[in-house]
N, C-alpha and C. Protein backbone atom coordinates (compact mmCIF):
# COMPACT_ATOMS: atom_id res chain seq x y z
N UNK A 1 -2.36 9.69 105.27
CA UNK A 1 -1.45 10.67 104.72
C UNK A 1 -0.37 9.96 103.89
N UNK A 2 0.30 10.67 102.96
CA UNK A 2 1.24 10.32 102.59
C UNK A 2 2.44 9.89 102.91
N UNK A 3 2.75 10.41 104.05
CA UNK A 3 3.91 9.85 104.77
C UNK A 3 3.55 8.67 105.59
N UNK A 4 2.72 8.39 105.70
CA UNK A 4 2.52 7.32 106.44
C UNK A 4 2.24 6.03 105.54
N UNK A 5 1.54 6.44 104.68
CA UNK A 5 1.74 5.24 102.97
C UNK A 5 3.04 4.71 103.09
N UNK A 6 4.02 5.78 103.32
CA UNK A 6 5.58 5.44 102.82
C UNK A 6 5.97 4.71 104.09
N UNK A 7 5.59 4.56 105.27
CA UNK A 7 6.19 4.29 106.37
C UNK A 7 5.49 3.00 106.17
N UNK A 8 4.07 2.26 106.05
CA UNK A 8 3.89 1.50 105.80
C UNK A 8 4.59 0.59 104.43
N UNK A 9 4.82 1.07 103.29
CA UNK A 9 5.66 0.30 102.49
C UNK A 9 6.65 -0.18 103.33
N UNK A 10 7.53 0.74 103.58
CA UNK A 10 8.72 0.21 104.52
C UNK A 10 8.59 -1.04 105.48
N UNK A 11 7.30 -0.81 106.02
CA UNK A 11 7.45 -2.13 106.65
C UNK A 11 6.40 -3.56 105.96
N UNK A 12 6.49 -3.30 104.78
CA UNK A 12 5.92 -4.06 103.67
C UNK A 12 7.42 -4.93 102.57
N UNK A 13 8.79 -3.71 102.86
CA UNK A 13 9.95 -3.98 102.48
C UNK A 13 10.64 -4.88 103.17
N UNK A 14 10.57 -4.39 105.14
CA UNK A 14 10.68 -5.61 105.80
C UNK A 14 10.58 -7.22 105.43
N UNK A 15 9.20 -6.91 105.98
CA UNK A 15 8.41 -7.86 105.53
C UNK A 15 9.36 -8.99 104.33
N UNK A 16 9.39 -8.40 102.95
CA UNK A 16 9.78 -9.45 101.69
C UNK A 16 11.33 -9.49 101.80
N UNK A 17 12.04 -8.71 102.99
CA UNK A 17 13.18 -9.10 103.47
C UNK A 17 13.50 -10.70 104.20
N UNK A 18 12.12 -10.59 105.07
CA UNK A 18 12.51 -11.57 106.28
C UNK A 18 11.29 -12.48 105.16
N UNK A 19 11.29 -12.62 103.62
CA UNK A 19 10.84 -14.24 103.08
C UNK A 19 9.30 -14.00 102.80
N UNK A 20 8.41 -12.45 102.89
CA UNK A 20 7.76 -12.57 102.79
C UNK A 20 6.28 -12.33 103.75
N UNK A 21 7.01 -12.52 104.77
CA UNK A 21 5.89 -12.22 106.18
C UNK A 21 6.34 -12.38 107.18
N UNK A 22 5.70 -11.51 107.78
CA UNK A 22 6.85 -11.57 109.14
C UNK A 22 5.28 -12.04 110.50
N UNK A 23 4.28 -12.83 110.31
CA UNK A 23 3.48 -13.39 111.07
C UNK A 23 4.25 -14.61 111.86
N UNK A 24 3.93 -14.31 113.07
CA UNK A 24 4.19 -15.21 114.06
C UNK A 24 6.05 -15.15 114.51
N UNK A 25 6.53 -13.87 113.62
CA UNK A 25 7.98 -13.31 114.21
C UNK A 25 7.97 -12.50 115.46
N UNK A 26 9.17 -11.66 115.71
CA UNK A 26 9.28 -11.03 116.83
C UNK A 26 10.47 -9.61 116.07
N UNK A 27 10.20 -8.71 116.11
CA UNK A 27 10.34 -7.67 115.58
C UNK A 27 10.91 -6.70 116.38
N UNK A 28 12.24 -6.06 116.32
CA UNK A 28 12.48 -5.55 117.34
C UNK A 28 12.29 -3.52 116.70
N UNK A 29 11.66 -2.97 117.14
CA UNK A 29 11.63 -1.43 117.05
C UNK A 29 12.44 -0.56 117.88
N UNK A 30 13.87 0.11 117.57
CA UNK A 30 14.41 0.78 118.57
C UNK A 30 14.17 2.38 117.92
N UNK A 31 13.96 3.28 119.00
CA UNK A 31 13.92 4.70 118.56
C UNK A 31 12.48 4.55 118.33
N UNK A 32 11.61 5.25 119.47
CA UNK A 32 10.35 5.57 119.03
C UNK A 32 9.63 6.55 119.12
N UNK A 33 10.45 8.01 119.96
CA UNK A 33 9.85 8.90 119.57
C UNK A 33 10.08 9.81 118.54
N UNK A 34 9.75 10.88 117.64
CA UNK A 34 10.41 11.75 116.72
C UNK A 34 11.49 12.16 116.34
N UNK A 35 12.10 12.80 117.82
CA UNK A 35 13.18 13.09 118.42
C UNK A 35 13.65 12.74 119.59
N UNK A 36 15.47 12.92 119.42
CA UNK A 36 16.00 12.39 120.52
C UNK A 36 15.75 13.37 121.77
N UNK A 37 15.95 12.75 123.42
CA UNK A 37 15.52 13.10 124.48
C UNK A 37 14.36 14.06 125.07
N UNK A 38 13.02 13.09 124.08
CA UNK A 38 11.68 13.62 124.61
C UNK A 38 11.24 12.06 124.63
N UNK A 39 9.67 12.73 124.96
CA UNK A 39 9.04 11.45 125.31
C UNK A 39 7.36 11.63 124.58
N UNK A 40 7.78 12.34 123.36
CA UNK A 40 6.69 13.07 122.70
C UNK A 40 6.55 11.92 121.40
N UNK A 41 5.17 11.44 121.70
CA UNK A 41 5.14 10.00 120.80
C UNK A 41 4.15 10.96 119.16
N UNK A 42 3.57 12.29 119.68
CA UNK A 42 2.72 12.75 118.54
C UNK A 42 4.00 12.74 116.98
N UNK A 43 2.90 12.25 116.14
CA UNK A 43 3.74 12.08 114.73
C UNK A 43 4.50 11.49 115.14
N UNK A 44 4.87 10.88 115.65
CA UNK A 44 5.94 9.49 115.45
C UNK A 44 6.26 8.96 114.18
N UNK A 45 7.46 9.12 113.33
CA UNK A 45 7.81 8.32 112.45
C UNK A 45 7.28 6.38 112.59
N UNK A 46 7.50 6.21 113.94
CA UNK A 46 7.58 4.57 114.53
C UNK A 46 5.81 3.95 114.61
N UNK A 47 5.34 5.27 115.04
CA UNK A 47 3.44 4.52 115.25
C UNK A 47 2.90 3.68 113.98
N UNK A 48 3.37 4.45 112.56
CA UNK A 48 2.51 3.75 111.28
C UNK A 48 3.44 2.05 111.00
N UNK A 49 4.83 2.79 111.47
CA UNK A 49 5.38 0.84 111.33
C UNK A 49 5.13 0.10 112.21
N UNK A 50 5.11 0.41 113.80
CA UNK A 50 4.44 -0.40 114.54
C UNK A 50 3.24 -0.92 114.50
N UNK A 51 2.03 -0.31 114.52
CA UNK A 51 0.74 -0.41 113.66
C UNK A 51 0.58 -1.86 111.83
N UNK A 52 1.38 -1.42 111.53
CA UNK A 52 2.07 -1.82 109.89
C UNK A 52 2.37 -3.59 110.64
N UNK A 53 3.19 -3.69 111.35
CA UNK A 53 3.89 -4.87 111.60
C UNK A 53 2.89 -5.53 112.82
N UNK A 54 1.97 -5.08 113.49
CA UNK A 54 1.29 -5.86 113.96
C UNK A 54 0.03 -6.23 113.29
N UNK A 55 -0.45 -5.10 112.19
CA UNK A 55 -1.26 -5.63 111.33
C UNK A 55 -1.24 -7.10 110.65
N UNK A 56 -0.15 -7.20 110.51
CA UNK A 56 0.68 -8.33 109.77
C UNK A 56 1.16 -9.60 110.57
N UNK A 57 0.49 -9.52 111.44
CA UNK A 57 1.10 -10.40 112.52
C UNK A 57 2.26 -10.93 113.57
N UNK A 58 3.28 -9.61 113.38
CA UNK A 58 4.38 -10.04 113.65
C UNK A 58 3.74 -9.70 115.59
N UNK A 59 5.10 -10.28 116.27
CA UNK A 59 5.05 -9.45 117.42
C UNK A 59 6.08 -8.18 117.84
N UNK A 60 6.00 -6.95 118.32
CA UNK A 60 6.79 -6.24 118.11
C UNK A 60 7.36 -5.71 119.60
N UNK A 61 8.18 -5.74 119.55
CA UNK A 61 9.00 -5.64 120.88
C UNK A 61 9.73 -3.54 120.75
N UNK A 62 9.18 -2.84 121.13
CA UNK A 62 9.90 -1.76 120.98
C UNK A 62 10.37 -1.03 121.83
N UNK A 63 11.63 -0.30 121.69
CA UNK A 63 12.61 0.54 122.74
C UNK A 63 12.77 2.04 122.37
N UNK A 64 12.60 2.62 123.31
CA UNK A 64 13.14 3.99 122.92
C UNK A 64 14.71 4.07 124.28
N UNK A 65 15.62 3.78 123.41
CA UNK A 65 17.05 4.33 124.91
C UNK A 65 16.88 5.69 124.62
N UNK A 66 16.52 6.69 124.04
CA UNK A 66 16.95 7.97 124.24
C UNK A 66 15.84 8.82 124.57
N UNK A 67 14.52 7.87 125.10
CA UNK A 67 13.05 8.80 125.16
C UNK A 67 13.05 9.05 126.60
C-alpha cells in the first residue's frame, strides 16, 4: 500500500541520517500501537518501520509505555 511505501522511506531517511545504514545498530522504537491505551497492533503505523529496519539489518529494540 501506499502508506506503507511512505513508512518505509522514513525508515530509509533514518537510515542516511545515522551515515547511511543502520546494519549491525540498535534502534530504539517507542509507541507501537495506533493508538494511545490499547494494545491493538492491526495497522500499526510502527509494523512497516519495524519490518523496514530489520530488513536492513539493524537490531530493533521496541516499547509501547502507553499500550
Amino acid at each position: 500500500a501506499v502508506n506503507d511505501q511512505r513508512k518505509r522511506a522514513m525508515a530509509r531517511k533514518v537510515a542516511a541520517a545515522l551515515g547511511g545504514s543502520v546494519r549491525d545498530k540498535t534502534i530504539a522504537v517507542l509507541g507501537l500501537t495506533f493508538k494511545p491505551n490499547t494494545d491493538d497492533m492491526r495497522d500499526a503505523p510502527s509494523i512497516p518501520l519495524v519490518t523496514a529496519f530489520n530488513d536492513m539489518g539493524a537490531k530493533v529494540r521496541a516499547y509501547d509505555p502507553a499500550g
